[in-house]
C-alpha atoms as a PDB file:
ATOM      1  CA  UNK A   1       0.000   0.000   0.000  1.00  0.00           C
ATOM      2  CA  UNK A   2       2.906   2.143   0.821  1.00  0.00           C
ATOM      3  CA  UNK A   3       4.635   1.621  -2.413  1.00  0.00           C
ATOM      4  CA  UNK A   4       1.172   2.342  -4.599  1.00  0.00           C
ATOM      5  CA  UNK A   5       0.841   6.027  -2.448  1.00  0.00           C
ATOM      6  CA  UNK A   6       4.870   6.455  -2.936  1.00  0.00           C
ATOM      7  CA  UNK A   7       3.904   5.983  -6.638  1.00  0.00           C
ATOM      8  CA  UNK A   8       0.955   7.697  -7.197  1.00  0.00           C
ATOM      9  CA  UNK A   9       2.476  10.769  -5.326  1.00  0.00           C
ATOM     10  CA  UNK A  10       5.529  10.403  -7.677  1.00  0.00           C
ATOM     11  CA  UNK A  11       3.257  10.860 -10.543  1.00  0.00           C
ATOM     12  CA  UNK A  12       0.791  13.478  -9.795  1.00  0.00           C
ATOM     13  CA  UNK A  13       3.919  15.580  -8.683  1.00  0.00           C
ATOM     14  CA  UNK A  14       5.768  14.990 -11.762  1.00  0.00           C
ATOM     15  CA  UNK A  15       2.586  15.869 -13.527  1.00  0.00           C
ATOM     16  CA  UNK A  16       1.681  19.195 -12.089  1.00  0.00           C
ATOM     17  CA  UNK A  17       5.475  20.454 -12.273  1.00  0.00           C
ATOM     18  CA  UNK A  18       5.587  19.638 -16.012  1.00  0.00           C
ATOM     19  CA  UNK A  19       2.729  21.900 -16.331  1.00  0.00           C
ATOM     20  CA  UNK A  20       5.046  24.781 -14.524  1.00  0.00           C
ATOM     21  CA  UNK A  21       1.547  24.952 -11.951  1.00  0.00           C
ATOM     22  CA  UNK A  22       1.990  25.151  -8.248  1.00  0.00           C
ATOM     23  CA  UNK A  23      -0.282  23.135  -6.137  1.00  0.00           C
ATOM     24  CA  UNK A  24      -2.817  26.224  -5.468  1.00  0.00           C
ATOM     25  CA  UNK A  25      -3.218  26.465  -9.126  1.00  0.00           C
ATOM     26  CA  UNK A  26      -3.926  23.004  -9.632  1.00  0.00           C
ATOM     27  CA  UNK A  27      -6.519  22.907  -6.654  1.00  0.00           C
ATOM     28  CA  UNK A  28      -8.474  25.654  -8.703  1.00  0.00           C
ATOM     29  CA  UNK A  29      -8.351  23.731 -11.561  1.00  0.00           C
ATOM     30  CA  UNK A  30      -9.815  20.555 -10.710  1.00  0.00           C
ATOM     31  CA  UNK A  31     -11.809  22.021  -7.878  1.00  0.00           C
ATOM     32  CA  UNK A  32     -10.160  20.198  -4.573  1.00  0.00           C
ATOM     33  CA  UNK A  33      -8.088  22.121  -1.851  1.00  0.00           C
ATOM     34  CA  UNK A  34      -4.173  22.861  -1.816  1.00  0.00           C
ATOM     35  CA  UNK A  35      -3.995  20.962   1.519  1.00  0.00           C
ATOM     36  CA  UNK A  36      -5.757  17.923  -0.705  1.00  0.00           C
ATOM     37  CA  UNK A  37      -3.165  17.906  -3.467  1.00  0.00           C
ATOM     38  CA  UNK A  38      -0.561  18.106  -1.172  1.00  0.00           C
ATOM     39  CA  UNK A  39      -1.378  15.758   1.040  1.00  0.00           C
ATOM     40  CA  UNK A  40      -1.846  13.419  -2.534  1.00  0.00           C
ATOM     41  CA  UNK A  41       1.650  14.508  -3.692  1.00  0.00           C
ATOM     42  CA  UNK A  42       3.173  13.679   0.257  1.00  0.00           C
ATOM     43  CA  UNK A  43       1.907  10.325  -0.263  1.00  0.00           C
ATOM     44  CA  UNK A  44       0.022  10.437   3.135  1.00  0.00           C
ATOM     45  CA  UNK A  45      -2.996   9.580   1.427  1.00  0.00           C
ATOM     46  CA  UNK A  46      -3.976   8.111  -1.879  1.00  0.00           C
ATOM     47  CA  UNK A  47      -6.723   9.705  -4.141  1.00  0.00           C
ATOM     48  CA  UNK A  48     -10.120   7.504  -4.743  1.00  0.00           C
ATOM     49  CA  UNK A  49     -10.388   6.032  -7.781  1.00  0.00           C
ATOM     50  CA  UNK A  50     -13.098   9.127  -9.314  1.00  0.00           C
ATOM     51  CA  UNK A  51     -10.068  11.557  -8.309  1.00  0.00           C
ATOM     52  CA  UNK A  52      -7.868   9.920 -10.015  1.00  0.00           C
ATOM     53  CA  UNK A  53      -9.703   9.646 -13.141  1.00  0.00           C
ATOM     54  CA  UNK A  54     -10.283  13.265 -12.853  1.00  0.00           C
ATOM     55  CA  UNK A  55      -6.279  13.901 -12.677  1.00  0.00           C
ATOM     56  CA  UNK A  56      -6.136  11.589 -16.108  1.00  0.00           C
ATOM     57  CA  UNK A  57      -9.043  13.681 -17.945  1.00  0.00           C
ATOM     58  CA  UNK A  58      -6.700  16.796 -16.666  1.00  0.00           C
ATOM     59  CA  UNK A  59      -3.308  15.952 -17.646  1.00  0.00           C
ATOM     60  CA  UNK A  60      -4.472  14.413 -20.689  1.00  0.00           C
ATOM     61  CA  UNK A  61      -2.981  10.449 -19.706  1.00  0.00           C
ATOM     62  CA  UNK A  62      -4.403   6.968 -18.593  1.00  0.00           C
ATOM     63  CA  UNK A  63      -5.077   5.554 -15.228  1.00  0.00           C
ATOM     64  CA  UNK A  64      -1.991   3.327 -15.546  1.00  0.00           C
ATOM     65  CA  UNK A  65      -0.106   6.370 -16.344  1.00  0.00           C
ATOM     66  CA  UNK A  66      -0.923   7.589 -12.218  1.00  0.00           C
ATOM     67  CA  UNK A  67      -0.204   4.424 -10.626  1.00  0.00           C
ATOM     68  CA  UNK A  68       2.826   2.855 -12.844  1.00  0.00           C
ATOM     69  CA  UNK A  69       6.196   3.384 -11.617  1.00  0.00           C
ATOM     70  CA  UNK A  70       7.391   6.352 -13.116  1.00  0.00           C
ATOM     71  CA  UNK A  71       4.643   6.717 -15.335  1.00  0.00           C
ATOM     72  CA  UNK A  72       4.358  10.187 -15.179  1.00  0.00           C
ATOM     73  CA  UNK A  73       8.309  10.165 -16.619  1.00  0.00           C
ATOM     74  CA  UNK A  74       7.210   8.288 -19.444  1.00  0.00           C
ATOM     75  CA  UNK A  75       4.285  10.149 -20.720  1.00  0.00           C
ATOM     76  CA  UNK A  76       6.527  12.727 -20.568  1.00  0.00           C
ATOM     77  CA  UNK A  77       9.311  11.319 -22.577  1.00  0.00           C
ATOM     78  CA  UNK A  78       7.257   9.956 -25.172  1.00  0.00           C
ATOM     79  CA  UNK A  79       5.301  13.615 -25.950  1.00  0.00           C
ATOM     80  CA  UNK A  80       2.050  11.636 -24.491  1.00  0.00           C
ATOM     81  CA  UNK A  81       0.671  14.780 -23.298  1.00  0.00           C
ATOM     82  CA  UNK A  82       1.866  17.089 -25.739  1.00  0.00           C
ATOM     83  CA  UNK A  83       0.434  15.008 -28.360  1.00  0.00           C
ATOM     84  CA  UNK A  84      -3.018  14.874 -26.994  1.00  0.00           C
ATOM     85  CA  UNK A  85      -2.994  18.507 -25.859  1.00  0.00           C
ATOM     86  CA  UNK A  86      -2.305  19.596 -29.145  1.00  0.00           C
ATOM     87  CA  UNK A  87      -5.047  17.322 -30.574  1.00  0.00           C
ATOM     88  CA  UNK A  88      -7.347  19.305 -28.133  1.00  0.00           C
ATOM     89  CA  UNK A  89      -6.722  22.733 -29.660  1.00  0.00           C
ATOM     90  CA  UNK A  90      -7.085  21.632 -32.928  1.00  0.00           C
ATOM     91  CA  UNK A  91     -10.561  20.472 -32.004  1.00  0.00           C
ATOM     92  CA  UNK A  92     -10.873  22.860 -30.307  1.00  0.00           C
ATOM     93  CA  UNK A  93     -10.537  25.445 -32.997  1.00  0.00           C
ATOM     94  CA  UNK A  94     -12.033  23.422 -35.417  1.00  0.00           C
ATOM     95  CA  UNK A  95     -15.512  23.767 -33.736  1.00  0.00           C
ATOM     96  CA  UNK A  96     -15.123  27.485 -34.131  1.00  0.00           C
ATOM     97  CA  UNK A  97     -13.731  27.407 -37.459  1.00  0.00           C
ATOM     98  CA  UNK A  98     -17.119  25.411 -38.325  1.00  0.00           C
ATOM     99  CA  UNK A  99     -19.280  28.332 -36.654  1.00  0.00           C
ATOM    100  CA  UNK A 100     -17.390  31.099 -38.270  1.00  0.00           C
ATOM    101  CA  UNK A 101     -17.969  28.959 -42.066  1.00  0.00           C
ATOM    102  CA  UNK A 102     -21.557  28.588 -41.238  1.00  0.00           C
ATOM    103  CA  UNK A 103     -22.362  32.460 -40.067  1.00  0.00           C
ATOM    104  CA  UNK A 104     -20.410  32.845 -43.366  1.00  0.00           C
ATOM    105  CA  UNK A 105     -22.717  31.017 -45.283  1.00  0.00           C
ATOM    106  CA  UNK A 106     -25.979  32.452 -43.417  1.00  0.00           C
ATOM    107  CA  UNK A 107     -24.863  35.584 -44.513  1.00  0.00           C
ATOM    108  CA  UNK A 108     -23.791  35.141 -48.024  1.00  0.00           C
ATOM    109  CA  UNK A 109     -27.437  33.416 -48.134  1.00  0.00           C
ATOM    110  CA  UNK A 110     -29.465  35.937 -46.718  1.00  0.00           C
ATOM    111  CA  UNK A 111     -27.279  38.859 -48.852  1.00  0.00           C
ATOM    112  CA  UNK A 112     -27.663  37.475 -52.112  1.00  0.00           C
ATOM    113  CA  UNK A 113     -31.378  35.832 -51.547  1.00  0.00           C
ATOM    114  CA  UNK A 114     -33.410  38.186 -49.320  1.00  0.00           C
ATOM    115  CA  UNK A 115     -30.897  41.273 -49.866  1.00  0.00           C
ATOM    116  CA  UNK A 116     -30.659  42.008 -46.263  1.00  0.00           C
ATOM    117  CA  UNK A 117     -28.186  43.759 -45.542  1.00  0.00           C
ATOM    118  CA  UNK A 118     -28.561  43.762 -42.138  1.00  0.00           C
ATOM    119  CA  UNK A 119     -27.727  40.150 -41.862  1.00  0.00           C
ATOM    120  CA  UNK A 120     -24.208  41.116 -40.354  1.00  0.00           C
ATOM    121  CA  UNK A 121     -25.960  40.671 -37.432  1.00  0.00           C
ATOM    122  CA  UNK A 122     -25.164  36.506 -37.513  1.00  0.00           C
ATOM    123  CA  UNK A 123     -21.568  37.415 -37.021  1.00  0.00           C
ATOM    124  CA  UNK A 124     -22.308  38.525 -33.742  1.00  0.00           C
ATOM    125  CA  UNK A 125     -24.277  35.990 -32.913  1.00  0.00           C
ATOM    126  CA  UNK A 126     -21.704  33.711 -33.961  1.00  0.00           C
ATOM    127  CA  UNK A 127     -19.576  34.834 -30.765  1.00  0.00           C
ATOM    128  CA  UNK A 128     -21.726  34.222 -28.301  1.00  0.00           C
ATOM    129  CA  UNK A 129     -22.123  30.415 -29.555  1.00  0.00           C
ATOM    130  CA  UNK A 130     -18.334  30.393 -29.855  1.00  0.00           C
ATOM    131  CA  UNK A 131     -17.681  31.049 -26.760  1.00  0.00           C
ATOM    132  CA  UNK A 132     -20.209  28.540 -25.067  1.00  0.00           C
ATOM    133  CA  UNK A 133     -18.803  25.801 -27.200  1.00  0.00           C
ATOM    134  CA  UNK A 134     -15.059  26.564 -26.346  1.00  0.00           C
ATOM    135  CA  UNK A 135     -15.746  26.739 -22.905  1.00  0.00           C
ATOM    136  CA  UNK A 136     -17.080  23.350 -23.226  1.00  0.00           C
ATOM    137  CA  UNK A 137     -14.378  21.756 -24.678  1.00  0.00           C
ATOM    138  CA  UNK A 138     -11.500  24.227 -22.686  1.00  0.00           C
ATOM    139  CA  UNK A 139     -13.265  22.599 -20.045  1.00  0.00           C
ATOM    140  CA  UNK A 140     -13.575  19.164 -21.014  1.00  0.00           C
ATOM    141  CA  UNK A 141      -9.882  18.820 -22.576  1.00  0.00           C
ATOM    142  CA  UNK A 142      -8.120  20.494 -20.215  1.00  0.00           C
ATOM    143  CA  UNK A 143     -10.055  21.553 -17.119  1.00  0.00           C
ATOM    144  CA  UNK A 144      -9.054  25.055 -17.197  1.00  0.00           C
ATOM    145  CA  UNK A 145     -11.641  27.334 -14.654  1.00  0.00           C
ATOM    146  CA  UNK A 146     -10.038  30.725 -15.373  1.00  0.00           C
ATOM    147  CA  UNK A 147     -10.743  30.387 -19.386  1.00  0.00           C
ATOM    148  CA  UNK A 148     -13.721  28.948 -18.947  1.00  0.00           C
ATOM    149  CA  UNK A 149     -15.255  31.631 -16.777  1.00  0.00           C
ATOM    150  CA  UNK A 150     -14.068  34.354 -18.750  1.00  0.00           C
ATOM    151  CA  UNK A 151     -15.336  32.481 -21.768  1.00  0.00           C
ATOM    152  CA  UNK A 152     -18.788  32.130 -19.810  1.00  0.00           C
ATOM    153  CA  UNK A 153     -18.769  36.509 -19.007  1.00  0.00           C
ATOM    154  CA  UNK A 154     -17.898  36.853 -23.069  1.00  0.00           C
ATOM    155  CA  UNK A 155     -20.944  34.776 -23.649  1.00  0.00           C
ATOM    156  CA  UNK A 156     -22.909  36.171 -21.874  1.00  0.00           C
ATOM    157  CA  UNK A 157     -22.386  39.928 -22.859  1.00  0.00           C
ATOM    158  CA  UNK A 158     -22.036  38.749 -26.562  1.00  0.00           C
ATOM    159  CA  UNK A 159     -25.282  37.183 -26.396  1.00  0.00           C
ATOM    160  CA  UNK A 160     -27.417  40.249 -24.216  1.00  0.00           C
ATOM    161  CA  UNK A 161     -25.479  42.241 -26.708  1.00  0.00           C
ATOM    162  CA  UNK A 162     -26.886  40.076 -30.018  1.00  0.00           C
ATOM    163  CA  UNK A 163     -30.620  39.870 -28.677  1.00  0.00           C
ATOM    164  CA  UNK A 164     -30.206  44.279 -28.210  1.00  0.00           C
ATOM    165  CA  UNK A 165     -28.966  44.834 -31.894  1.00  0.00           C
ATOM    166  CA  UNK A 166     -31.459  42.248 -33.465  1.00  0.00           C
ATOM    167  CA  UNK A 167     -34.130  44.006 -32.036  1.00  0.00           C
ATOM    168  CA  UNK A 168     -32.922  47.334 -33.145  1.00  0.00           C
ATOM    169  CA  UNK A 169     -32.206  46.370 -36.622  1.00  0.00           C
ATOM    170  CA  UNK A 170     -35.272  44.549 -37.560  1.00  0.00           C
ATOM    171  CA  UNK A 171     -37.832  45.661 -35.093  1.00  0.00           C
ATOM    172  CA  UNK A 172     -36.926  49.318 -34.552  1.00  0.00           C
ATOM    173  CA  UNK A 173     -37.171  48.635 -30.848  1.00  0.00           C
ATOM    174  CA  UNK A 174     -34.366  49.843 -28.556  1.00  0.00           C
ATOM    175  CA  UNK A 175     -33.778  47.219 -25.752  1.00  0.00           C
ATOM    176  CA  UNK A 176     -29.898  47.929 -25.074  1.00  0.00           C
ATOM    177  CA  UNK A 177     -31.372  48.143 -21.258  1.00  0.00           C
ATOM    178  CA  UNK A 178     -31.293  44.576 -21.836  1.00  0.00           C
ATOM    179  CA  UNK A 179     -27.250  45.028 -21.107  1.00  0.00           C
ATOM    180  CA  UNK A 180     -28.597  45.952 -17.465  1.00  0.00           C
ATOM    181  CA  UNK A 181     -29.282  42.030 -16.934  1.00  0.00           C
ATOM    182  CA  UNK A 182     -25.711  41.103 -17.599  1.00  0.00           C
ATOM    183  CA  UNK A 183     -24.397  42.846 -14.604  1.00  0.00           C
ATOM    184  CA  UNK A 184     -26.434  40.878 -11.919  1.00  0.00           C
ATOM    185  CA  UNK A 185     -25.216  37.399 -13.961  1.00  0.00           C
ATOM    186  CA  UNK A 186     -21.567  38.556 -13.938  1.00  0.00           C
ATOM    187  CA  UNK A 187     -21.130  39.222 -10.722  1.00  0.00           C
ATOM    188  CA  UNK A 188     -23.011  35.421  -9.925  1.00  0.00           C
ATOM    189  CA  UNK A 189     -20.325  33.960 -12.446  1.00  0.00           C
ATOM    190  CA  UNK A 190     -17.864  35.677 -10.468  1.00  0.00           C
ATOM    191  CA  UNK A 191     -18.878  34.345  -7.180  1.00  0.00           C
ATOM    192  CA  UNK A 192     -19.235  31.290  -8.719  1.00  0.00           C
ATOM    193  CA  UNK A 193     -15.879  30.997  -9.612  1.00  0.00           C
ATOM    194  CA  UNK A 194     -14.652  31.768  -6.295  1.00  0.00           C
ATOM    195  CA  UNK A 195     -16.543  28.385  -4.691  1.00  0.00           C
ATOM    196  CA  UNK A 196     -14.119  26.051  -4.037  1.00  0.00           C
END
Protein backbone atom coordinates (compact mmCIF):
# COMPACT_ATOMS: atom_id res chain seq x y z
CA UNK A 1 0.00 0.00 0.00
CA UNK A 2 2.91 2.14 0.82
CA UNK A 3 4.63 1.62 -2.41
CA UNK A 4 1.17 2.34 -4.60
CA UNK A 5 0.84 6.03 -2.45
CA UNK A 6 4.87 6.46 -2.94
CA UNK A 7 3.90 5.98 -6.64
CA UNK A 8 0.95 7.70 -7.20
CA UNK A 9 2.48 10.77 -5.33
CA UNK A 10 5.53 10.40 -7.68
CA UNK A 11 3.26 10.86 -10.54
CA UNK A 12 0.79 13.48 -9.79
CA UNK A 13 3.92 15.58 -8.68
CA UNK A 14 5.77 14.99 -11.76
CA UNK A 15 2.59 15.87 -13.53
CA UNK A 16 1.68 19.19 -12.09
CA UNK A 17 5.48 20.45 -12.27
CA UNK A 18 5.59 19.64 -16.01
CA UNK A 19 2.73 21.90 -16.33
CA UNK A 20 5.05 24.78 -14.52
CA UNK A 21 1.55 24.95 -11.95
CA UNK A 22 1.99 25.15 -8.25
CA UNK A 23 -0.28 23.14 -6.14
CA UNK A 24 -2.82 26.22 -5.47
CA UNK A 25 -3.22 26.46 -9.13
CA UNK A 26 -3.93 23.00 -9.63
CA UNK A 27 -6.52 22.91 -6.65
CA UNK A 28 -8.47 25.65 -8.70
CA UNK A 29 -8.35 23.73 -11.56
CA UNK A 30 -9.81 20.55 -10.71
CA UNK A 31 -11.81 22.02 -7.88
CA UNK A 32 -10.16 20.20 -4.57
CA UNK A 33 -8.09 22.12 -1.85
CA UNK A 34 -4.17 22.86 -1.82
CA UNK A 35 -3.99 20.96 1.52
CA UNK A 36 -5.76 17.92 -0.71
CA UNK A 37 -3.17 17.91 -3.47
CA UNK A 38 -0.56 18.11 -1.17
CA UNK A 39 -1.38 15.76 1.04
CA UNK A 40 -1.85 13.42 -2.53
CA UNK A 41 1.65 14.51 -3.69
CA UNK A 42 3.17 13.68 0.26
CA UNK A 43 1.91 10.32 -0.26
CA UNK A 44 0.02 10.44 3.13
CA UNK A 45 -3.00 9.58 1.43
CA UNK A 46 -3.98 8.11 -1.88
CA UNK A 47 -6.72 9.71 -4.14
CA UNK A 48 -10.12 7.50 -4.74
CA UNK A 49 -10.39 6.03 -7.78
CA UNK A 50 -13.10 9.13 -9.31
CA UNK A 51 -10.07 11.56 -8.31
CA UNK A 52 -7.87 9.92 -10.01
CA UNK A 53 -9.70 9.65 -13.14
CA UNK A 54 -10.28 13.27 -12.85
CA UNK A 55 -6.28 13.90 -12.68
CA UNK A 56 -6.14 11.59 -16.11
CA UNK A 57 -9.04 13.68 -17.94
CA UNK A 58 -6.70 16.80 -16.67
CA UNK A 59 -3.31 15.95 -17.65
CA UNK A 60 -4.47 14.41 -20.69
CA UNK A 61 -2.98 10.45 -19.71
CA UNK A 62 -4.40 6.97 -18.59
CA UNK A 63 -5.08 5.55 -15.23
CA UNK A 64 -1.99 3.33 -15.55
CA UNK A 65 -0.11 6.37 -16.34
CA UNK A 66 -0.92 7.59 -12.22
CA UNK A 67 -0.20 4.42 -10.63
CA UNK A 68 2.83 2.85 -12.84
CA UNK A 69 6.20 3.38 -11.62
CA UNK A 70 7.39 6.35 -13.12
CA UNK A 71 4.64 6.72 -15.33
CA UNK A 72 4.36 10.19 -15.18
CA UNK A 73 8.31 10.16 -16.62
CA UNK A 74 7.21 8.29 -19.44
CA UNK A 75 4.29 10.15 -20.72
CA UNK A 76 6.53 12.73 -20.57
CA UNK A 77 9.31 11.32 -22.58
CA UNK A 78 7.26 9.96 -25.17
CA UNK A 79 5.30 13.62 -25.95
CA UNK A 80 2.05 11.64 -24.49
CA UNK A 81 0.67 14.78 -23.30
CA UNK A 82 1.87 17.09 -25.74
CA UNK A 83 0.43 15.01 -28.36
CA UNK A 84 -3.02 14.87 -26.99
CA UNK A 85 -2.99 18.51 -25.86
CA UNK A 86 -2.31 19.60 -29.15
CA UNK A 87 -5.05 17.32 -30.57
CA UNK A 88 -7.35 19.31 -28.13
CA UNK A 89 -6.72 22.73 -29.66
CA UNK A 90 -7.09 21.63 -32.93
CA UNK A 91 -10.56 20.47 -32.00
CA UNK A 92 -10.87 22.86 -30.31
CA UNK A 93 -10.54 25.45 -33.00
CA UNK A 94 -12.03 23.42 -35.42
CA UNK A 95 -15.51 23.77 -33.74
CA UNK A 96 -15.12 27.49 -34.13
CA UNK A 97 -13.73 27.41 -37.46
CA UNK A 98 -17.12 25.41 -38.33
CA UNK A 99 -19.28 28.33 -36.65
CA UNK A 100 -17.39 31.10 -38.27
CA UNK A 101 -17.97 28.96 -42.07
CA UNK A 102 -21.56 28.59 -41.24
CA UNK A 103 -22.36 32.46 -40.07
CA UNK A 104 -20.41 32.84 -43.37
CA UNK A 105 -22.72 31.02 -45.28
CA UNK A 106 -25.98 32.45 -43.42
CA UNK A 107 -24.86 35.58 -44.51
CA UNK A 108 -23.79 35.14 -48.02
CA UNK A 109 -27.44 33.42 -48.13
CA UNK A 110 -29.46 35.94 -46.72
CA UNK A 111 -27.28 38.86 -48.85
CA UNK A 112 -27.66 37.47 -52.11
CA UNK A 113 -31.38 35.83 -51.55
CA UNK A 114 -33.41 38.19 -49.32
CA UNK A 115 -30.90 41.27 -49.87
CA UNK A 116 -30.66 42.01 -46.26
CA UNK A 117 -28.19 43.76 -45.54
CA UNK A 118 -28.56 43.76 -42.14
CA UNK A 119 -27.73 40.15 -41.86
CA UNK A 120 -24.21 41.12 -40.35
CA UNK A 121 -25.96 40.67 -37.43
CA UNK A 122 -25.16 36.51 -37.51
CA UNK A 123 -21.57 37.42 -37.02
CA UNK A 124 -22.31 38.52 -33.74
CA UNK A 125 -24.28 35.99 -32.91
CA UNK A 126 -21.70 33.71 -33.96
CA UNK A 127 -19.58 34.83 -30.77
CA UNK A 128 -21.73 34.22 -28.30
CA UNK A 129 -22.12 30.42 -29.56
CA UNK A 130 -18.33 30.39 -29.86
CA UNK A 131 -17.68 31.05 -26.76
CA UNK A 132 -20.21 28.54 -25.07
CA UNK A 133 -18.80 25.80 -27.20
CA UNK A 134 -15.06 26.56 -26.35
CA UNK A 135 -15.75 26.74 -22.91
CA UNK A 136 -17.08 23.35 -23.23
CA UNK A 137 -14.38 21.76 -24.68
CA UNK A 138 -11.50 24.23 -22.69
CA UNK A 139 -13.27 22.60 -20.04
CA UNK A 140 -13.58 19.16 -21.01
CA UNK A 141 -9.88 18.82 -22.58
CA UNK A 142 -8.12 20.49 -20.22
CA UNK A 143 -10.05 21.55 -17.12
CA UNK A 144 -9.05 25.06 -17.20
CA UNK A 145 -11.64 27.33 -14.65
CA UNK A 146 -10.04 30.72 -15.37
CA UNK A 147 -10.74 30.39 -19.39
CA UNK A 148 -13.72 28.95 -18.95
CA UNK A 149 -15.25 31.63 -16.78
CA UNK A 150 -14.07 34.35 -18.75
CA UNK A 151 -15.34 32.48 -21.77
CA UNK A 152 -18.79 32.13 -19.81
CA UNK A 153 -18.77 36.51 -19.01
CA UNK A 154 -17.90 36.85 -23.07
CA UNK A 155 -20.94 34.78 -23.65
CA UNK A 156 -22.91 36.17 -21.87
CA UNK A 157 -22.39 39.93 -22.86
CA UNK A 158 -22.04 38.75 -26.56
CA UNK A 159 -25.28 37.18 -26.40
CA UNK A 160 -27.42 40.25 -24.22
CA UNK A 161 -25.48 42.24 -26.71
CA UNK A 162 -26.89 40.08 -30.02
CA UNK A 163 -30.62 39.87 -28.68
CA UNK A 164 -30.21 44.28 -28.21
CA UNK A 165 -28.97 44.83 -31.89
CA UNK A 166 -31.46 42.25 -33.47
CA UNK A 167 -34.13 44.01 -32.04
CA UNK A 168 -32.92 47.33 -33.14
CA UNK A 169 -32.21 46.37 -36.62
CA UNK A 170 -35.27 44.55 -37.56
CA UNK A 171 -37.83 45.66 -35.09
CA UNK A 172 -36.93 49.32 -34.55
CA UNK A 173 -37.17 48.63 -30.85
CA UNK A 174 -34.37 49.84 -28.56
CA UNK A 175 -33.78 47.22 -25.75
CA UNK A 176 -29.90 47.93 -25.07
CA UNK A 177 -31.37 48.14 -21.26
CA UNK A 178 -31.29 44.58 -21.84
CA UNK A 179 -27.25 45.03 -21.11
CA UNK A 180 -28.60 45.95 -17.47
CA UNK A 181 -29.28 42.03 -16.93
CA UNK A 182 -25.71 41.10 -17.60
CA UNK A 183 -24.40 42.85 -14.60
CA UNK A 184 -26.43 40.88 -11.92
CA UNK A 185 -25.22 37.40 -13.96
CA UNK A 186 -21.57 38.56 -13.94
CA UNK A 187 -21.13 39.22 -10.72
CA UNK A 188 -23.01 35.42 -9.92
CA UNK A 189 -20.33 33.96 -12.45
CA UNK A 190 -17.86 35.68 -10.47
CA UNK A 191 -18.88 34.34 -7.18
CA UNK A 192 -19.23 31.29 -8.72
CA UNK A 193 -15.88 31.00 -9.61
CA UNK A 194 -14.65 31.77 -6.29
CA UNK A 195 -16.54 28.39 -4.69
CA UNK A 196 -14.12 26.05 -4.04
Amino acid sequence: MDDLATTISQNLSALRKSRHLTQQELAEQIGYSDKSISKWELGKAIPSVDILLKFAEFYGVTLNDLVATDGAKKVNAGGHDKKYRTNKIVITAMACTFILFAAVAIYVNAVFSFHDPKMWVIFVWSIPLMSLIAAFLIHRFFGRQVAVWILLSIFLWTLLLSVALTFYLYLDQNIFFILLVGIPVQISIILLAQLK
